[in-house]
C-alpha atoms as a PDB file:
ATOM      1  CA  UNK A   1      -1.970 -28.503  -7.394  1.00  0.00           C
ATOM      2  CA  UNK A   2      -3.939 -31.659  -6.116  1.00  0.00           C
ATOM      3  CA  UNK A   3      -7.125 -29.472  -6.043  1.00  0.00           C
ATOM      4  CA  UNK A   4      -6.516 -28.161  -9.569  1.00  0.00           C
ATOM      5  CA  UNK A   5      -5.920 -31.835 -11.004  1.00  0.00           C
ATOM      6  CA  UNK A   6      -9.100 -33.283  -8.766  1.00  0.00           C
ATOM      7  CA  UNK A   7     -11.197 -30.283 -11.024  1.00  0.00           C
ATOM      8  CA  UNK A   8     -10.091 -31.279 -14.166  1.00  0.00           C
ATOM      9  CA  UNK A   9     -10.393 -34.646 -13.394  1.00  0.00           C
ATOM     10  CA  UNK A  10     -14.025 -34.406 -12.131  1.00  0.00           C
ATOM     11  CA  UNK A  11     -14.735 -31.573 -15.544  1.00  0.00           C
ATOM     12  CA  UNK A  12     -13.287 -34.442 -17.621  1.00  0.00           C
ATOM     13  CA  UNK A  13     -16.116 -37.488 -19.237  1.00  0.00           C
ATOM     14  CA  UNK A  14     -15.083 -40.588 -17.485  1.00  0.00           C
ATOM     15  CA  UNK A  15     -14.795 -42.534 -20.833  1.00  0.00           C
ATOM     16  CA  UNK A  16     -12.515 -39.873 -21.856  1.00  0.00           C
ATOM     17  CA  UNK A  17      -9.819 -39.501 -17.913  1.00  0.00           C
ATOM     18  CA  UNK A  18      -9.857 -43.852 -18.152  1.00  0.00           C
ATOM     19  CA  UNK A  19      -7.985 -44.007 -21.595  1.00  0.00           C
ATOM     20  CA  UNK A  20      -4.551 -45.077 -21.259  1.00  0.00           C
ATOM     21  CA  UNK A  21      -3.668 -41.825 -23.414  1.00  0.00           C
ATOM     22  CA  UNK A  22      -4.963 -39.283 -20.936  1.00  0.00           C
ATOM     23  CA  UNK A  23      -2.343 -37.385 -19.067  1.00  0.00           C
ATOM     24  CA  UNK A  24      -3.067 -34.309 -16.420  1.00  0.00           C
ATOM     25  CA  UNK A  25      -2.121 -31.307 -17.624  1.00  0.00           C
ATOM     26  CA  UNK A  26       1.217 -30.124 -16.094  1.00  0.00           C
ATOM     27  CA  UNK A  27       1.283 -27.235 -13.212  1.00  0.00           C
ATOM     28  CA  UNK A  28       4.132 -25.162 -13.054  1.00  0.00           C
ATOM     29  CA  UNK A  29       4.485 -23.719  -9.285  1.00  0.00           C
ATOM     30  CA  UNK A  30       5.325 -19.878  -9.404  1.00  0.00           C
ATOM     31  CA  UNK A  31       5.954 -17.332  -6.083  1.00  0.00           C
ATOM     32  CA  UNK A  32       6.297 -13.819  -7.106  1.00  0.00           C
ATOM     33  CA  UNK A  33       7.752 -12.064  -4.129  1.00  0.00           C
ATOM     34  CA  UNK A  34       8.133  -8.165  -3.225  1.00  0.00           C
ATOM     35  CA  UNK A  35       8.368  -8.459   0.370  1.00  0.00           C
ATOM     36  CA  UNK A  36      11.257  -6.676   2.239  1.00  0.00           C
ATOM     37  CA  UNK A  37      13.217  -9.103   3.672  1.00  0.00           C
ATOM     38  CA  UNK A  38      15.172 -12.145   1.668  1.00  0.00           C
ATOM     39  CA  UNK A  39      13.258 -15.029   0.862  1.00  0.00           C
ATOM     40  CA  UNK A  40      14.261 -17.828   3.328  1.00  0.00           C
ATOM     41  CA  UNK A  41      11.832 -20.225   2.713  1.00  0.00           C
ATOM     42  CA  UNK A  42      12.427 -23.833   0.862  1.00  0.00           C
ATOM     43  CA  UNK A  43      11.892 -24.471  -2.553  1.00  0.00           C
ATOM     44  CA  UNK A  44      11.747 -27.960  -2.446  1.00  0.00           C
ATOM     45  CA  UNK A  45       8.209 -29.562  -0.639  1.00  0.00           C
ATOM     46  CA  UNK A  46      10.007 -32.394   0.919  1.00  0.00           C
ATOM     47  CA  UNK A  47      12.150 -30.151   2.812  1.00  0.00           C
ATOM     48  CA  UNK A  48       9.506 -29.562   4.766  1.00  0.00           C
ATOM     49  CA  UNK A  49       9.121 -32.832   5.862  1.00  0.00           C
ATOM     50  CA  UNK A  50      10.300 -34.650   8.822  1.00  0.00           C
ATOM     51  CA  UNK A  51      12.702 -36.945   7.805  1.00  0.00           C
ATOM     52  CA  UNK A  52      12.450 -37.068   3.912  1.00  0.00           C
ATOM     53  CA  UNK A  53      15.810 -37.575   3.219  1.00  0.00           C
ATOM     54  CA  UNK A  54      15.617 -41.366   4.767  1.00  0.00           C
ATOM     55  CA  UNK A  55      13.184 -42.375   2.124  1.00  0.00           C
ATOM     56  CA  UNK A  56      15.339 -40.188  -1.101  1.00  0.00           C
ATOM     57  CA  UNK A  57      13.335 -40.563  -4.799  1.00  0.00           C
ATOM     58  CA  UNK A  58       9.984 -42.120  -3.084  1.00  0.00           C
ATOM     59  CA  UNK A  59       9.147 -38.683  -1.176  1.00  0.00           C
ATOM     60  CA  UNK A  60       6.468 -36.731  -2.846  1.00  0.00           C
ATOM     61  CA  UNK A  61       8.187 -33.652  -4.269  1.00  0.00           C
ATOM     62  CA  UNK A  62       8.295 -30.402  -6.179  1.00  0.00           C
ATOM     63  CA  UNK A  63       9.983 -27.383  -6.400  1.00  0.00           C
ATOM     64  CA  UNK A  64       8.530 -23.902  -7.498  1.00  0.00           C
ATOM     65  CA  UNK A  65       9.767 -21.160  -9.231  1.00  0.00           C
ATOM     66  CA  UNK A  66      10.805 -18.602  -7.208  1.00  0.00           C
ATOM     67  CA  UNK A  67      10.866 -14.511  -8.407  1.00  0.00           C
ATOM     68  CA  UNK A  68      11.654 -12.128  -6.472  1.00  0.00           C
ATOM     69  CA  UNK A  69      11.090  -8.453  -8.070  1.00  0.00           C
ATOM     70  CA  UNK A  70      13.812  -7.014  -5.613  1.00  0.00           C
ATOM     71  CA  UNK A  71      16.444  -8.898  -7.572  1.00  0.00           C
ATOM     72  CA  UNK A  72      15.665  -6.989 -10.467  1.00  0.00           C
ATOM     73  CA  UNK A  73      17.044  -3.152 -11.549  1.00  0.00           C
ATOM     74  CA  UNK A  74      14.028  -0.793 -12.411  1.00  0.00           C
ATOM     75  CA  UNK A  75      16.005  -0.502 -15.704  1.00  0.00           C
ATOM     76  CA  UNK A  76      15.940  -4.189 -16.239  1.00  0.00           C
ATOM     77  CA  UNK A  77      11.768  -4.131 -15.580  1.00  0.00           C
ATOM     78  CA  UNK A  78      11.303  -0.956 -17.764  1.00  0.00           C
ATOM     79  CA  UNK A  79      13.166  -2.644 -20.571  1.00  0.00           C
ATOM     80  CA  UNK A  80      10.779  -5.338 -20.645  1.00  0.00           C
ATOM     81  CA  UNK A  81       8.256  -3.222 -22.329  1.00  0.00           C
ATOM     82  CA  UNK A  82       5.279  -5.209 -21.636  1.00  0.00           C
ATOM     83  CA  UNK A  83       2.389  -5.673 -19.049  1.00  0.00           C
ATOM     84  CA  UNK A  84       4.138  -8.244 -16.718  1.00  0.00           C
ATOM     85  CA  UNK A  85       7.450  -5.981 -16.602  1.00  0.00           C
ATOM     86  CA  UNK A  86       5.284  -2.835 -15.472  1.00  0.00           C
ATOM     87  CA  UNK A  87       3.305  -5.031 -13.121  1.00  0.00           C
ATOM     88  CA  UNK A  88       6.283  -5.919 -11.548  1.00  0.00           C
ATOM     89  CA  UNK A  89       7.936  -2.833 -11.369  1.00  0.00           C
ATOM     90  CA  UNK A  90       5.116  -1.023  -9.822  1.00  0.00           C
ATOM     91  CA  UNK A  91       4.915  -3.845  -7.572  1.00  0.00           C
ATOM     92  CA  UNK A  92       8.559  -3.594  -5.607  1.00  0.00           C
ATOM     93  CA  UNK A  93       9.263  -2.344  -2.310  1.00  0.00           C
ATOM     94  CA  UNK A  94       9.159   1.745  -2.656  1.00  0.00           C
ATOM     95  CA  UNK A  95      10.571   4.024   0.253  1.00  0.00           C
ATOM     96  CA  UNK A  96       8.366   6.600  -0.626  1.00  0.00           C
ATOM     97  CA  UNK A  97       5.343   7.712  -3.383  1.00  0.00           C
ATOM     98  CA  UNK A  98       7.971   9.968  -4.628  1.00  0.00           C
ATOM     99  CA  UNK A  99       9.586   6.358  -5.860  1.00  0.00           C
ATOM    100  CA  UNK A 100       6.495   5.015  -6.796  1.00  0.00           C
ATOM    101  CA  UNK A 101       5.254   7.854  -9.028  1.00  0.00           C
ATOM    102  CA  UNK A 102       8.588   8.417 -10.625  1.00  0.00           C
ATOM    103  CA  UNK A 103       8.336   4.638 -11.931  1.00  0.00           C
ATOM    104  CA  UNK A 104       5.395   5.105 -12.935  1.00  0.00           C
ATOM    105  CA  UNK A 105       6.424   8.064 -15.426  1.00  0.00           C
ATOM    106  CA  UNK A 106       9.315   5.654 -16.772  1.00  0.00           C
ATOM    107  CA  UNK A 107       6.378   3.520 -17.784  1.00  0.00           C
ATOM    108  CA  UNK A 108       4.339   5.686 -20.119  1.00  0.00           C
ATOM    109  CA  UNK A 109       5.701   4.654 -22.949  1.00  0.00           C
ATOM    110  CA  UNK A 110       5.017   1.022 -22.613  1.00  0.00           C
ATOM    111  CA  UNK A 111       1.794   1.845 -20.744  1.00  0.00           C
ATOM    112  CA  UNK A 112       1.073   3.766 -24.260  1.00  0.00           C
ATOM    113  CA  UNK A 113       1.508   0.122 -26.144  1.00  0.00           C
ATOM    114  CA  UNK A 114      -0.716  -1.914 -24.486  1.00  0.00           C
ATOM    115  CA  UNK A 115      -4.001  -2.930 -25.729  1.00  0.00           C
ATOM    116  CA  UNK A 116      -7.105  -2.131 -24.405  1.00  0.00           C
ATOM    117  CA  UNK A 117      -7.715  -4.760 -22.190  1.00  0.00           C
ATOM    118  CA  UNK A 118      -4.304  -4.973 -21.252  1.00  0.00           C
ATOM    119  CA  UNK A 119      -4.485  -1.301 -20.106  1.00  0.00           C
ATOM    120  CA  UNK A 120      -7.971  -2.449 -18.309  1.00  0.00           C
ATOM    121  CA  UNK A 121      -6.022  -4.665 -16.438  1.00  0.00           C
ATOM    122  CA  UNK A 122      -3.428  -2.305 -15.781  1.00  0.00           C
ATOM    123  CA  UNK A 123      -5.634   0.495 -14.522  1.00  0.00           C
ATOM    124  CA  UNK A 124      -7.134  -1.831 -12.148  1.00  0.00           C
ATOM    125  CA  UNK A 125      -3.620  -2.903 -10.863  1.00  0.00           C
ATOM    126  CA  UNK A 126      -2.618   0.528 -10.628  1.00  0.00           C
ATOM    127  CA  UNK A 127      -5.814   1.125  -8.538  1.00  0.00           C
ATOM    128  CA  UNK A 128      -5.003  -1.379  -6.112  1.00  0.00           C
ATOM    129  CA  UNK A 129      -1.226   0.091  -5.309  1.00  0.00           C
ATOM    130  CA  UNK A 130      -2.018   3.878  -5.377  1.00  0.00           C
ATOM    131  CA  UNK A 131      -5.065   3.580  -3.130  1.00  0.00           C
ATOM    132  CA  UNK A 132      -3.072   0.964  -0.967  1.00  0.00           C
ATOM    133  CA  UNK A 133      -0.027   3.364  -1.081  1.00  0.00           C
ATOM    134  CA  UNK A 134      -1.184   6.795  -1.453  1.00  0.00           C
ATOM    135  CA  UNK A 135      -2.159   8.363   2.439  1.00  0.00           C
ATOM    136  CA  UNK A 136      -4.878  11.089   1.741  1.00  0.00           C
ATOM    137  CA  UNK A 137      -8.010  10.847   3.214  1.00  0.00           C
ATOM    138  CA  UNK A 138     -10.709  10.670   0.199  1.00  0.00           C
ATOM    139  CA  UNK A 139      -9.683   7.367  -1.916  1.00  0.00           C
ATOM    140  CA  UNK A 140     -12.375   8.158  -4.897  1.00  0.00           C
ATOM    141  CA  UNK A 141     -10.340  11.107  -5.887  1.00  0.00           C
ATOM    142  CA  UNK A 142      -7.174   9.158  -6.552  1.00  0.00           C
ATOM    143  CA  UNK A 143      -9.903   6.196  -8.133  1.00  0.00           C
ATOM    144  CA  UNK A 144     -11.054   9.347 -10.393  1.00  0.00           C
ATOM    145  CA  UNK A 145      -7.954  10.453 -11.327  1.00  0.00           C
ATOM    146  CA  UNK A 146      -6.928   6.864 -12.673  1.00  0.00           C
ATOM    147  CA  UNK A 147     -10.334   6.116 -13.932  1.00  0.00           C
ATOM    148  CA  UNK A 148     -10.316   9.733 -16.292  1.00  0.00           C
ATOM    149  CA  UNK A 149      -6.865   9.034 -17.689  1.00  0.00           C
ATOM    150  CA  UNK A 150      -6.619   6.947 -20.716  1.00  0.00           C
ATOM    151  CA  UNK A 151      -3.051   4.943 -21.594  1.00  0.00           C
ATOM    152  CA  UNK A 152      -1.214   7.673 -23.240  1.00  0.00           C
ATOM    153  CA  UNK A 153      -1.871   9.978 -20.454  1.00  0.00           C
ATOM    154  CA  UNK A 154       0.088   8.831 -17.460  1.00  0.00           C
ATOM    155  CA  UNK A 155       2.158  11.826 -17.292  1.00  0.00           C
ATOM    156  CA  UNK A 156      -0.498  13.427 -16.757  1.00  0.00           C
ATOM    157  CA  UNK A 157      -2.533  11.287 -14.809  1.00  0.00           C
ATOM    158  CA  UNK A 158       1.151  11.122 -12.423  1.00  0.00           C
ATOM    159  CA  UNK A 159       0.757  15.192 -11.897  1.00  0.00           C
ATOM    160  CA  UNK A 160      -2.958  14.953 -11.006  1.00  0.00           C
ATOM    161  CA  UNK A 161      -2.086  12.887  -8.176  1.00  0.00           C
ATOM    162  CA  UNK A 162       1.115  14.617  -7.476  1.00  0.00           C
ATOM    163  CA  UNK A 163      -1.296  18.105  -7.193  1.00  0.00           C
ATOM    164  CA  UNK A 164      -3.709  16.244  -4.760  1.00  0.00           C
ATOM    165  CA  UNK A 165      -1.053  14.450  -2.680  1.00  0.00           C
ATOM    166  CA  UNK A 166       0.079  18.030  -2.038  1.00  0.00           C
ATOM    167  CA  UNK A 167      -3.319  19.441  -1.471  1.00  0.00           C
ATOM    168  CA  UNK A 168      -3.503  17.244   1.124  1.00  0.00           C
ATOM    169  CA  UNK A 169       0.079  18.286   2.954  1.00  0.00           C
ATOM    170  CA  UNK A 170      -1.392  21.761   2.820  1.00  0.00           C
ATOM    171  CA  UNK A 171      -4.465  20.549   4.543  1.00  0.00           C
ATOM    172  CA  UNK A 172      -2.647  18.428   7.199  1.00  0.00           C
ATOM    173  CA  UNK A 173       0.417  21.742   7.471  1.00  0.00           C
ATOM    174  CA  UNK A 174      -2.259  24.005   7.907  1.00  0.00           C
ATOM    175  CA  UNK A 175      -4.094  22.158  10.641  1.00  0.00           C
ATOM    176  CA  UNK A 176      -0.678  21.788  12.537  1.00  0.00           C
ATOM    177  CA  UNK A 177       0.050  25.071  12.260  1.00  0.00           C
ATOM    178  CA  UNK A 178      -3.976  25.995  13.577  1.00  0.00           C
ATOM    179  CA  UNK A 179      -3.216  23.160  16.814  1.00  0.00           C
ATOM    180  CA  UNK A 180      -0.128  24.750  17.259  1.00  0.00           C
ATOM    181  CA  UNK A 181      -2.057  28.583  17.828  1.00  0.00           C
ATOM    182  CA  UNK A 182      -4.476  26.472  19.960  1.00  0.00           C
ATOM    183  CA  UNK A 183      -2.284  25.080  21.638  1.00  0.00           C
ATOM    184  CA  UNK A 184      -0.460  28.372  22.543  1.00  0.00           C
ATOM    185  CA  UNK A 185      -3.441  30.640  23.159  1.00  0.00           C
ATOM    186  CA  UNK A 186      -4.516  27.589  25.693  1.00  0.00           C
ATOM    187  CA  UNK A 187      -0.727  27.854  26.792  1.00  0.00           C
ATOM    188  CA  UNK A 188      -1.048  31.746  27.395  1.00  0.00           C
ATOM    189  CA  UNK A 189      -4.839  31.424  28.865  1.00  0.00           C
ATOM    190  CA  UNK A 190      -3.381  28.684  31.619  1.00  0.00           C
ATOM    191  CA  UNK A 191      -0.351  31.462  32.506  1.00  0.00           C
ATOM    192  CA  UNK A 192      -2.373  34.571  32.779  1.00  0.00           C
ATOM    193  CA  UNK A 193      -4.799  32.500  34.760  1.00  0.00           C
ATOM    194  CA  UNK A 194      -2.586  31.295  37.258  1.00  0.00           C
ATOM    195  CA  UNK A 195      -0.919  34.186  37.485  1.00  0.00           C
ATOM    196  CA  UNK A 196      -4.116  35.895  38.409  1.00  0.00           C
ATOM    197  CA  UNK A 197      -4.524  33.289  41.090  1.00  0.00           C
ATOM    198  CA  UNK A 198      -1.373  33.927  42.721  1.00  0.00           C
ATOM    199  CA  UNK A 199      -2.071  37.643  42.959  1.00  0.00           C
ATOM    200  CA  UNK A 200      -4.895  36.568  45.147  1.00  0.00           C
ATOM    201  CA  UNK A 201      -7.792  36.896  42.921  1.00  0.00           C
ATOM    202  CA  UNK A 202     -10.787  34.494  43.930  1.00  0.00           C
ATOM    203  CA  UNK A 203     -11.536  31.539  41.511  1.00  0.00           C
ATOM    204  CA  UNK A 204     -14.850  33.808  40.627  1.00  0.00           C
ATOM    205  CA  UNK A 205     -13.352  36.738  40.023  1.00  0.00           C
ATOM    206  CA  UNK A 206     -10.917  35.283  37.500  1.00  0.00           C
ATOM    207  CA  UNK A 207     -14.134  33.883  35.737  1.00  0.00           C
ATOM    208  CA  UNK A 208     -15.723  37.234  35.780  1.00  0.00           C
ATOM    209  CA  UNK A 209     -12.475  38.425  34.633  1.00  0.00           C
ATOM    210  CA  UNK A 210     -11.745  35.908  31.732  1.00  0.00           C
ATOM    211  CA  UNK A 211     -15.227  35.221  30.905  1.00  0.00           C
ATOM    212  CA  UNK A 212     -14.154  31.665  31.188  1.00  0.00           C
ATOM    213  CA  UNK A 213     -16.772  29.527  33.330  1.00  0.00           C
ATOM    214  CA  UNK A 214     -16.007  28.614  37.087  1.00  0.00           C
ATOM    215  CA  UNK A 215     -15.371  24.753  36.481  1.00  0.00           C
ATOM    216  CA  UNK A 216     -13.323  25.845  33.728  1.00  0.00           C
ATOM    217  CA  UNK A 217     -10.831  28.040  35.662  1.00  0.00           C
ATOM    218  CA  UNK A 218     -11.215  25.494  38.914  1.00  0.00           C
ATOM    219  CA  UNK A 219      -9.883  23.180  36.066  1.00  0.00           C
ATOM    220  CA  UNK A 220      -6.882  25.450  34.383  1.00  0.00           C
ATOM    221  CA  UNK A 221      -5.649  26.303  38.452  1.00  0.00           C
ATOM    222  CA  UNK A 222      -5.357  22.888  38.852  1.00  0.00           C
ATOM    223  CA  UNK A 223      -3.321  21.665  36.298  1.00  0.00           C
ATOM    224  CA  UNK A 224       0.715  20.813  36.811  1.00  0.00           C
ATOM    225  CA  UNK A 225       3.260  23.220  36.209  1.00  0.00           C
END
């Protein structure tokens, strides 16, 4: 607040900050919060001063405004109908993208009403949370998806991202499933190996055997049961 006043002050012609008229203008303090856990700090700056409350009215103080999304419904924040309200709702604590995307769908129709540069600014919010939210590997696709959709196309733009967040399960399934077969034919290669071992088959004939190099079956015979 002090460095805001200082600018205006030093943006202001002296003639015009010495008249007895001239006021600062007045700040208003605001937190918006969306964290987890309940907001526990003061609201009042003198609290967090040693001993302000021997010196009462002649302590510098202020309080600020405190809002915290969390105390609000998603019902109350869709009926808003505006840019703050879907700001805010898109903003709060979501278990899941499943949450996130499904608020985003109760949004299309005020997302439909805004303006052009209020959906600019939207699109640019939305940005920020789906790419900070949203774990597949290749960002610029979700960036494309939001970039491609104009403001009366979120239900669409919601399924686009739904289709590539489960491209990208299939991709991650499928390479569990082809570790899993590696890690069973490796599983299976280890038995037979050691099984060949204890039949009394020389470390080189198992390598003739398995086509598998020496080092490589030295390695496989020594590993723990």
């Amino acid at each position: 607040m002090a460095e805001i006043w200082r600018d205006v002050l030093k943006d202001t012609e002296r003639n015009e900050a010495q008249r007895k008229s001239f006021r600062l203008p007045v700040i208003v303090p605001i937190v918006l919060y969306n964290g987890r856990n309940a907001w526990t700090a003061p609201t009042s700056y003198k609290e967090i001063l040693n001993g302000f409350d021997l010196f009462g009215k002649y302590v510098l103080d202020f309080e600020y405004v405190l809002i915290d999304i969390n105390r609000f419904s998603d019902q109350e924040l869709v009926k808003l109908s505006n840019l703050p309200g879907a700001v805010l709702l898109l903003d709060k604590k979501a278990d899941n993208m499943a949450v996130l995307l499904d608020r985003l769908r109760q949004l299309a129709q005020t997302i439909g009403r805004l303006s052009p540069e209020e959906f600019g600014l939207f699109r640019s919010w939305i940005e920020h949370i789906l790419v900070k939210n949203i774990p597949v590997a290749d960002k610029s696709k979700i960036i494309e998806i939001i970039e491609k959709s104009s403001k009366t196309e979120v239900n669409t733009m919601v399924t686009n991202i739904e289709r590539l967040l489960q491209e990208e399960f299939e991709k991650v399934k499928q390479k569990g499933i082809e570790k899993g077969i590696e890690q069973g034919i490796e599983k299976g290669r280890q038995t037979l190996i050691k099984s060949m071992l204890a039949r009394g088959l020389t470390i080189e004939a198992i390598s003739d055997y398995t086509g598998l190099p020496v080092d490589e079956v030295k390695r496989i015979t020594e590993l723990p049961e």
